[in-house]
Protein backbone atom coordinates (compact mmCIF):
# COMPACT_ATOMS: atom_id res chain seq x y z
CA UNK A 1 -6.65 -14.57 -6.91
CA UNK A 2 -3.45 -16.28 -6.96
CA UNK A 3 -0.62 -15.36 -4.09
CA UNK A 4 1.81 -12.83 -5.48
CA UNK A 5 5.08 -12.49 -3.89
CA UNK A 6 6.19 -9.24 -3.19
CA UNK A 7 9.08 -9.02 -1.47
CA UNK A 8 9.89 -6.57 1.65
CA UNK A 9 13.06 -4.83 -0.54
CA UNK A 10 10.47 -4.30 -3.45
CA UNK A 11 7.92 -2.84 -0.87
CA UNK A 12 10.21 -0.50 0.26
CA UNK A 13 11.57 0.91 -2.83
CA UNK A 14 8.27 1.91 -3.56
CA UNK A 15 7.83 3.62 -0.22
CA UNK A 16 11.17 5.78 -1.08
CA UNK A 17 9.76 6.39 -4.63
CA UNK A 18 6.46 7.59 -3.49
CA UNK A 19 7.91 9.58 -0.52
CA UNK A 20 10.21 11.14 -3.32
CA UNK A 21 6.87 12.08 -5.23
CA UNK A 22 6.38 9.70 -7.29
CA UNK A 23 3.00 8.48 -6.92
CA UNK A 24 0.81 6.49 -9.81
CA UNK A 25 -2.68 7.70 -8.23
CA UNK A 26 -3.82 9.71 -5.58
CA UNK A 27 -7.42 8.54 -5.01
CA UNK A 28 -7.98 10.82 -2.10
CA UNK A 29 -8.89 10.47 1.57
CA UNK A 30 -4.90 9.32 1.91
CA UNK A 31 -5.13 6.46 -0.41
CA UNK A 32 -2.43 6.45 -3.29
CA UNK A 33 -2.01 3.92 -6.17
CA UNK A 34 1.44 2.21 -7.10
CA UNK A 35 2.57 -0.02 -9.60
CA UNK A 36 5.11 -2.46 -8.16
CA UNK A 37 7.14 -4.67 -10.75
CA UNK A 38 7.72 -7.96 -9.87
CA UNK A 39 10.76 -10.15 -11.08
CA UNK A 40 10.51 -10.61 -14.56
CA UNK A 41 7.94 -8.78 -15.14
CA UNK A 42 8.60 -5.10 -14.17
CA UNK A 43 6.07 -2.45 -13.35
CA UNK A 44 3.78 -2.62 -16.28
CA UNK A 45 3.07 -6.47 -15.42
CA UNK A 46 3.17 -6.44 -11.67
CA UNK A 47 0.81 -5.50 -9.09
CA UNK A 48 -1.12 -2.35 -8.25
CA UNK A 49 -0.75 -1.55 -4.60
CA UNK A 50 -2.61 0.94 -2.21
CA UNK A 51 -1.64 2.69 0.19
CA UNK A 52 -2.94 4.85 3.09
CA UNK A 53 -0.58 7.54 3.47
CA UNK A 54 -0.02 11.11 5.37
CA UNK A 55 2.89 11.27 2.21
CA UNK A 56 5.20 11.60 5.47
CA UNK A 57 6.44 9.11 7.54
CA UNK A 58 3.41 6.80 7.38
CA UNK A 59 2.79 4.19 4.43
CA UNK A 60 0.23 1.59 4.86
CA UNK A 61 -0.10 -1.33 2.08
CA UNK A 62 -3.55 -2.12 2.47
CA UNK A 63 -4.73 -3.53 -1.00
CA UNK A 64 -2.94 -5.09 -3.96
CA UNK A 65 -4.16 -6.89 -7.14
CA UNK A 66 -2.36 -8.06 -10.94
CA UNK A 67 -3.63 -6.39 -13.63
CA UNK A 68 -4.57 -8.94 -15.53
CA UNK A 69 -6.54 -10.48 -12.76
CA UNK A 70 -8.51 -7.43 -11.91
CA UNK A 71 -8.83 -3.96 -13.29
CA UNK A 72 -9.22 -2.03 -10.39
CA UNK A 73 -11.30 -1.31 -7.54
CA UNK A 74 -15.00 -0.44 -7.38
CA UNK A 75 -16.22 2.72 -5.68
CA UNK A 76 -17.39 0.74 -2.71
CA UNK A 77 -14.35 -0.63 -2.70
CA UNK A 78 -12.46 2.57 -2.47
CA UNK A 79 -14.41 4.26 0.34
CA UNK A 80 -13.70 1.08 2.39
CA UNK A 81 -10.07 2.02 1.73
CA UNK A 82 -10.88 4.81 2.60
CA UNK A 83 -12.03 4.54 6.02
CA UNK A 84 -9.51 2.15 6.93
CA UNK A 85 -6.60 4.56 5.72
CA UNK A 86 -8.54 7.46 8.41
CA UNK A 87 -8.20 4.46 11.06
CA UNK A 88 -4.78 4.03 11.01
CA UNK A 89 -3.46 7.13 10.33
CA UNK A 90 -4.78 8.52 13.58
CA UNK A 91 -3.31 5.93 15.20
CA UNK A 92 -0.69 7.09 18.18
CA UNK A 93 3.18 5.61 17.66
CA UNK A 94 2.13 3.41 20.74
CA UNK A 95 -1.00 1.83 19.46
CA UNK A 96 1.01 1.11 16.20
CA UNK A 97 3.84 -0.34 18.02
CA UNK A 98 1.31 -2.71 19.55
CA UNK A 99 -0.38 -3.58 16.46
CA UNK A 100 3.09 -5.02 15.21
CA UNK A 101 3.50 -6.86 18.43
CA UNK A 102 0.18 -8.53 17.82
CA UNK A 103 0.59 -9.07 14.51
CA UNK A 104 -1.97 -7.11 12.99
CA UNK A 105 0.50 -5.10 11.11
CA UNK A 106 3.82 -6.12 9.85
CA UNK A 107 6.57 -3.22 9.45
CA UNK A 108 8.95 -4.19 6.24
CA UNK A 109 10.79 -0.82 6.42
CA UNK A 110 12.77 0.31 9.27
């Protein structure tokens, strides 16, 4: 798959959309689906993120693909998601603070 570049003001539009409700997908266990246009291209022709969300004050963008390079996820696929969205949601302020310090995560909205 080919590097898409999503940028961090694009990422965080779609964070105020979907905390306003308006979510493509919810594929359950906190994972959500959103399109995301890119420049030129708009939503239809841009990338399909997920997300592991409480659909509060924590959005995690843990997956993305182009539609025309993949038509979605498998259901193996989607339980891995899965578990990984459990992971980090239970995850204290602290031991998310120090996952961006060690640059396992990197926060784009502030």
């Amino acid at each position: 798959m080919r590097k898409t570049e999503l940028t961090d003001a694009v990422l965080c539009k779609a964070v105020q959309e979907m905390a306003g409700g308006l979510i493509d997908a919810d594929l359950g266990g906190s994972v959500v689906k959103k399109r995301v246009g890119l420049a030129g291209r708009g939503k239809r022709g841009g990338v399909r993120t997920l997300i592991a969300t409480n659909k509060g004050n924590r959005w995690f963008f843990v997956f993305g693909f182009e539609k025309n390079e993949r038509g979605n996820i498998n259901d193996e696929e989607l339980q891995a998601l899965k578990d990984y969205a459990a992971d980090w949601l239970k995850r204290t302020s602290t031991e998310l603070d120090d996952a961006v310090a060690d640059g396992i995560l990197q926060e784009i909205c502030q």
